[in-house]
C-alpha atoms as a PDB file:
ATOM      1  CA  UNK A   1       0.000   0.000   0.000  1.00  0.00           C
ATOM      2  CA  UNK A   2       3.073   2.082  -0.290  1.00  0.00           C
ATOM      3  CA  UNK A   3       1.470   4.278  -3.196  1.00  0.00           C
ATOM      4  CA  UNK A   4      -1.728   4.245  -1.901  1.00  0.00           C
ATOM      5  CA  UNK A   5      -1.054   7.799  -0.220  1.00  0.00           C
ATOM      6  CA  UNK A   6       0.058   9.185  -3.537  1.00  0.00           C
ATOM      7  CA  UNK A   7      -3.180   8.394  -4.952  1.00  0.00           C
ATOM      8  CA  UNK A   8      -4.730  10.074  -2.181  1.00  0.00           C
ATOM      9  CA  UNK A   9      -3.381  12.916  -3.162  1.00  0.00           C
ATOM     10  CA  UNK A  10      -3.681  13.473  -6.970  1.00  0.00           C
ATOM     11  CA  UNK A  11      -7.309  12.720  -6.558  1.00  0.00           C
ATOM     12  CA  UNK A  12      -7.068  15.870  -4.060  1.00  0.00           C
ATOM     13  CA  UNK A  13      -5.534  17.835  -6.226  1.00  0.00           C
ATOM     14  CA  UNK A  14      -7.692  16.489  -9.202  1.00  0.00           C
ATOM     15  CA  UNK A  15     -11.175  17.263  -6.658  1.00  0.00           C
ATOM     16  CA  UNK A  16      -9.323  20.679  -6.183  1.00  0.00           C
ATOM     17  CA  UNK A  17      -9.031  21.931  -9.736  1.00  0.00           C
ATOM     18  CA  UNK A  18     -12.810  20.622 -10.512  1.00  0.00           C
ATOM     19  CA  UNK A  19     -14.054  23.101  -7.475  1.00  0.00           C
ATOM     20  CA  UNK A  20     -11.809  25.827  -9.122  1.00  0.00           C
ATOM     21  CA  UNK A  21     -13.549  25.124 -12.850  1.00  0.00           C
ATOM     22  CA  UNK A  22     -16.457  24.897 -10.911  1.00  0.00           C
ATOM     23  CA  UNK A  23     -16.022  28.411  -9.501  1.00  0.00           C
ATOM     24  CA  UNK A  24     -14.558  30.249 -12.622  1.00  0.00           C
ATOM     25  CA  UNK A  25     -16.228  28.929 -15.687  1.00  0.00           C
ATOM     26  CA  UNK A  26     -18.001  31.285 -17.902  1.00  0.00           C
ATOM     27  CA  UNK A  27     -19.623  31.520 -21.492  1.00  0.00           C
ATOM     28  CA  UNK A  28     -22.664  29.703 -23.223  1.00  0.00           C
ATOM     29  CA  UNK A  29     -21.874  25.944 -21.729  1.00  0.00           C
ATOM     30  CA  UNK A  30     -21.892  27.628 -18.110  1.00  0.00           C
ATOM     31  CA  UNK A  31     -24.219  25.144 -16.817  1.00  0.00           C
ATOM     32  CA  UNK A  32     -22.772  22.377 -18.769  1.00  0.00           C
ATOM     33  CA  UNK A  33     -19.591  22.913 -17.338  1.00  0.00           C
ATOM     34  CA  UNK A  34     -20.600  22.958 -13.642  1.00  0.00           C
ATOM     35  CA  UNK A  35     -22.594  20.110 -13.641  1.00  0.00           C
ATOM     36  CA  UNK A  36     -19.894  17.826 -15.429  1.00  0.00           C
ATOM     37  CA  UNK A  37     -17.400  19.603 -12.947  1.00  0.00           C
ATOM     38  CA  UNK A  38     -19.520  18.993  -9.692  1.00  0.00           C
ATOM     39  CA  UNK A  39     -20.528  15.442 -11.023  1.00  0.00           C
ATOM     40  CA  UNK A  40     -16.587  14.574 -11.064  1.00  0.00           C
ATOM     41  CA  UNK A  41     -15.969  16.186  -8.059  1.00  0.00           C
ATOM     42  CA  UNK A  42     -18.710  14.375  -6.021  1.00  0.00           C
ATOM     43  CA  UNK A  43     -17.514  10.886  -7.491  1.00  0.00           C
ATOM     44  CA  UNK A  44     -13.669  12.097  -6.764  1.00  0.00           C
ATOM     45  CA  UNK A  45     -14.277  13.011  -2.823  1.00  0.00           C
ATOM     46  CA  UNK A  46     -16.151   9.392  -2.947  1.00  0.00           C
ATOM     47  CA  UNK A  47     -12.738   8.138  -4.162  1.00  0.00           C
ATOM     48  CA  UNK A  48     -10.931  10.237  -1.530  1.00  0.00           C
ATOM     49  CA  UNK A  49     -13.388   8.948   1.499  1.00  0.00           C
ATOM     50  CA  UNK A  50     -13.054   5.362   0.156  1.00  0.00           C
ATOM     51  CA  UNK A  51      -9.017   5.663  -0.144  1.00  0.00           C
ATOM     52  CA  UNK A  52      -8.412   6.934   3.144  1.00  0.00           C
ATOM     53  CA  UNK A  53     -10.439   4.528   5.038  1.00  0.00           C
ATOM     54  CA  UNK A  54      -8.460   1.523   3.349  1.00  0.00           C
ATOM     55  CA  UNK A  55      -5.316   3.410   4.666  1.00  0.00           C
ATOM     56  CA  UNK A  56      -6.846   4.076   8.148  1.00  0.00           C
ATOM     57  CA  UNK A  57      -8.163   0.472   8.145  1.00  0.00           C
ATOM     58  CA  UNK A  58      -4.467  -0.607   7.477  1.00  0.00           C
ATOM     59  CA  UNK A  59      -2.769   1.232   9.570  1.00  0.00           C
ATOM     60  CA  UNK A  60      -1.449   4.077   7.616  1.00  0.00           C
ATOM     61  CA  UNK A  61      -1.758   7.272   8.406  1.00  0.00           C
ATOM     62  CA  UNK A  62      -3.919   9.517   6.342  1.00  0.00           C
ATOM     63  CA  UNK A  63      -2.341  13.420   6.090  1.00  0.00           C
ATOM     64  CA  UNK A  64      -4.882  16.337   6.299  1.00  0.00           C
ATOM     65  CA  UNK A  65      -5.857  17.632   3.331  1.00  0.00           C
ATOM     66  CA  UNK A  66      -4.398  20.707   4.025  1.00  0.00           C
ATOM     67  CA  UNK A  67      -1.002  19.275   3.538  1.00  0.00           C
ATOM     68  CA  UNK A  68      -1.456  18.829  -0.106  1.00  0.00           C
ATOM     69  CA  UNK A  69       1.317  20.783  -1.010  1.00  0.00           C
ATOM     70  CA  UNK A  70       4.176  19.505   1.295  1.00  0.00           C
ATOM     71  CA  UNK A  71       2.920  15.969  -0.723  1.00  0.00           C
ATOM     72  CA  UNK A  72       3.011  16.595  -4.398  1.00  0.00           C
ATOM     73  CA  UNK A  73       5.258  19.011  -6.702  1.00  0.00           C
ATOM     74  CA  UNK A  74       2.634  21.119  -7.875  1.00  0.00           C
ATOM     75  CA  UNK A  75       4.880  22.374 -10.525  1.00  0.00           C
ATOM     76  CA  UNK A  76       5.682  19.171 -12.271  1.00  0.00           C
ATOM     77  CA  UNK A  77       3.821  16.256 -10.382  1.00  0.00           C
ATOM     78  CA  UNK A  78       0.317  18.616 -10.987  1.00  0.00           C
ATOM     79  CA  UNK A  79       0.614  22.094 -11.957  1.00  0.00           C
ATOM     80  CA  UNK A  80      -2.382  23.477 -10.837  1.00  0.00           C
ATOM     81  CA  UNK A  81      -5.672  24.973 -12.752  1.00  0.00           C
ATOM     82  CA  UNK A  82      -5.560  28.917 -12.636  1.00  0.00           C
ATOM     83  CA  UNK A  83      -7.212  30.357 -15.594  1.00  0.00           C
ATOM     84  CA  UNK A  84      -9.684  32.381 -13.839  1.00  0.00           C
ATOM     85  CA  UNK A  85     -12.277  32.161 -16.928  1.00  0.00           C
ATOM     86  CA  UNK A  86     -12.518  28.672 -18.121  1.00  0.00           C
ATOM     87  CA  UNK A  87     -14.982  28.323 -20.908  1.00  0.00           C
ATOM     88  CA  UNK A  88     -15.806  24.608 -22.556  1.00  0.00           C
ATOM     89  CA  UNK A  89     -12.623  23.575 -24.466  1.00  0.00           C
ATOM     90  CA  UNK A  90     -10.325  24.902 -21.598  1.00  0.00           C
ATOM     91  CA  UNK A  91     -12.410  22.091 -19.300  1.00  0.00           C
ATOM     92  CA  UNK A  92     -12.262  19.786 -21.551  1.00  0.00           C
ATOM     93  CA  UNK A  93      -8.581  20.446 -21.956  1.00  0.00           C
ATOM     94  CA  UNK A  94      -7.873  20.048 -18.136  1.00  0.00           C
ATOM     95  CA  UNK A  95     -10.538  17.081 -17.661  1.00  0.00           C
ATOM     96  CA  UNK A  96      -8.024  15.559 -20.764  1.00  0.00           C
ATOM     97  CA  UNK A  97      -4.655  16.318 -19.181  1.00  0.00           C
ATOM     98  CA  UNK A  98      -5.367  15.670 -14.869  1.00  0.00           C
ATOM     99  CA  UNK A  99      -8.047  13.086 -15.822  1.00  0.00           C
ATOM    100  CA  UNK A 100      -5.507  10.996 -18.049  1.00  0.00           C
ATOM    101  CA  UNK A 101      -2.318  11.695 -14.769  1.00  0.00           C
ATOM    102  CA  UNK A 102      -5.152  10.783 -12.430  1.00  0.00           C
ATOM    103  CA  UNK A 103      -5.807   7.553 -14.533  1.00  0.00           C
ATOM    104  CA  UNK A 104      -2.404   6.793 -15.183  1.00  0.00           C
ATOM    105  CA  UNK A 105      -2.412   7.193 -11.054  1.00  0.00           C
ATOM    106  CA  UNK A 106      -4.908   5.290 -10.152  1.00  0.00           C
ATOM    107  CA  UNK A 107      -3.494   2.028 -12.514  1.00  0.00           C
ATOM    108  CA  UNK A 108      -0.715   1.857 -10.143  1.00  0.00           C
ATOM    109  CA  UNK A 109      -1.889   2.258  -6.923  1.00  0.00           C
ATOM    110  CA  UNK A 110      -1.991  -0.368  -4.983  1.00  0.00           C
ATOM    111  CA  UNK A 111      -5.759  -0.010  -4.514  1.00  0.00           C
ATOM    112  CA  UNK A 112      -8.081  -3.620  -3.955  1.00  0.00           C
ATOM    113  CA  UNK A 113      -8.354  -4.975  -7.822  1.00  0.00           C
ATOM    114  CA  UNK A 114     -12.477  -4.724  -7.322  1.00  0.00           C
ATOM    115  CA  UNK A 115     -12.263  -0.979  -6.294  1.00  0.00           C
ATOM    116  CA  UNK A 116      -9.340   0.113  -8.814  1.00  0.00           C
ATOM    117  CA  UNK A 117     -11.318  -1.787 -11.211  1.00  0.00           C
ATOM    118  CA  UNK A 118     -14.536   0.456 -10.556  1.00  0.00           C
ATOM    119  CA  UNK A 119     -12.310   3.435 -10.593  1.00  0.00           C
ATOM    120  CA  UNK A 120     -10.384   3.043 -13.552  1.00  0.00           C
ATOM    121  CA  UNK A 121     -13.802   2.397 -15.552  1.00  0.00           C
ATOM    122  CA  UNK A 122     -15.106   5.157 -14.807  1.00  0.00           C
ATOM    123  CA  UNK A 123     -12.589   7.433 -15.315  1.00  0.00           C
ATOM    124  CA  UNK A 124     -11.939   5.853 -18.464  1.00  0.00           C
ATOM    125  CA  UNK A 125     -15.391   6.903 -19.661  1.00  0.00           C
ATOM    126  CA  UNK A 126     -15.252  10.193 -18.238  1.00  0.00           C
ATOM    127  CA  UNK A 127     -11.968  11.252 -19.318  1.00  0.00           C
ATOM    128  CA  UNK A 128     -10.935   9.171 -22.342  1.00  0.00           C
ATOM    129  CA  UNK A 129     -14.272   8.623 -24.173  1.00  0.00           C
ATOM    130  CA  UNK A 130     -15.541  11.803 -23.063  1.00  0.00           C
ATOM    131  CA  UNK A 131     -12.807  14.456 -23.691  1.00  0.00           C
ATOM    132  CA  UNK A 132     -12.466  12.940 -27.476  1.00  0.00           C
ATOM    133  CA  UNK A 133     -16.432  13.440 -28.037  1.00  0.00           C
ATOM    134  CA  UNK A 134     -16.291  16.818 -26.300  1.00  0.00           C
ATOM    135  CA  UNK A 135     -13.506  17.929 -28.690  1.00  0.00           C
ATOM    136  CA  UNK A 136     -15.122  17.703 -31.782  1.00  0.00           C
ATOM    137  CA  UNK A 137     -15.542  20.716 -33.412  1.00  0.00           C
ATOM    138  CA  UNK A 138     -19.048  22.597 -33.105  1.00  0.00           C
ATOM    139  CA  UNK A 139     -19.620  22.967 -36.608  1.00  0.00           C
ATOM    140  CA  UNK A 140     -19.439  19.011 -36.773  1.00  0.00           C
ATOM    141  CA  UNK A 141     -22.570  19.297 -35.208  1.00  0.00           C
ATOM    142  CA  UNK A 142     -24.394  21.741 -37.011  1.00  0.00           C
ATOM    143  CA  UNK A 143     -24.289  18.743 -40.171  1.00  0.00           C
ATOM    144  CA  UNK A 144     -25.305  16.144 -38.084  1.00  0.00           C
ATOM    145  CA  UNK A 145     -28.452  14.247 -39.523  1.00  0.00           C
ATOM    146  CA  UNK A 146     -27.816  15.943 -42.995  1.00  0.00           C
ATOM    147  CA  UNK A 147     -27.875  13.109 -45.764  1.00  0.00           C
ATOM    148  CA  UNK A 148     -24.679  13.310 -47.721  1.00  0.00           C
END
């Protein structure tokens, strides 16, 4: 469980930026963008609560959130979200980028194999399949159900 803390922590960080996107998004996909943000930030702070009491329950100490920093290099490990107006492709940039460090996370942690299963899945989905469909440009759209 030696990595288990490390996860711990990105998925702070990750529930960290979401609140942040949360806070500062603007433009026509306003609500679109808080409720994908808020939905992955719910699930994340499951993750976190879930995490934690497999450390507790092993005997490993769990740090205070509020000790993020002194845990991760938040200028390499996870540079932090601070655009303060985040419109649609700038969350779908940063879901992209911490979503696929998060993932990358979370298949090495030394997590139970039904819970990292779970995890991974669903972050898979939300980041991978997601991100690529939310990239396409809008004016794909505006031809959809046209007959060619």
């Amino acid at each position: 469980m030696d990595n288990l803390n490390k996860i711990v922590y990105y998925a702070q960080a990750f529930a960290n930026d979401l609140k942040y996107i949360y806070l500062h998004c603007m433009g026509k996909d306003f609500d679109t963008i808080r409720t994908l943000s808020n939905e992955l930030w719910i699930e994340l702070n499951a993750e976190i609560d879930e995490m934690s009491e497999i450390l507790i329950l092993n005997g490993i100490e769990v740090d205070n959130p509020s000790e993020i920093k002194s845990q991760l290099d938040f200028d390499t490990e996870w540079p932090a979200t601070n655009n303060q107006i985040i419109q649609f492709q700038d969350f779908v940039q940063e879901l992209k980028i911490k979503g696929s460090k998060y993932l990358l996370e979370l298949e090495n942690a030394a997590l139970p194999k039904d819970i990292k299963y779970l995890y991974i899945n669903f972050w898979r989905n939300k980041v991978l399949f997601r991100s690529q469909r939310y990239a396409v440009p809008e004016n794909n759209f505006d031809r959809l159900g046209e007959d060619d």
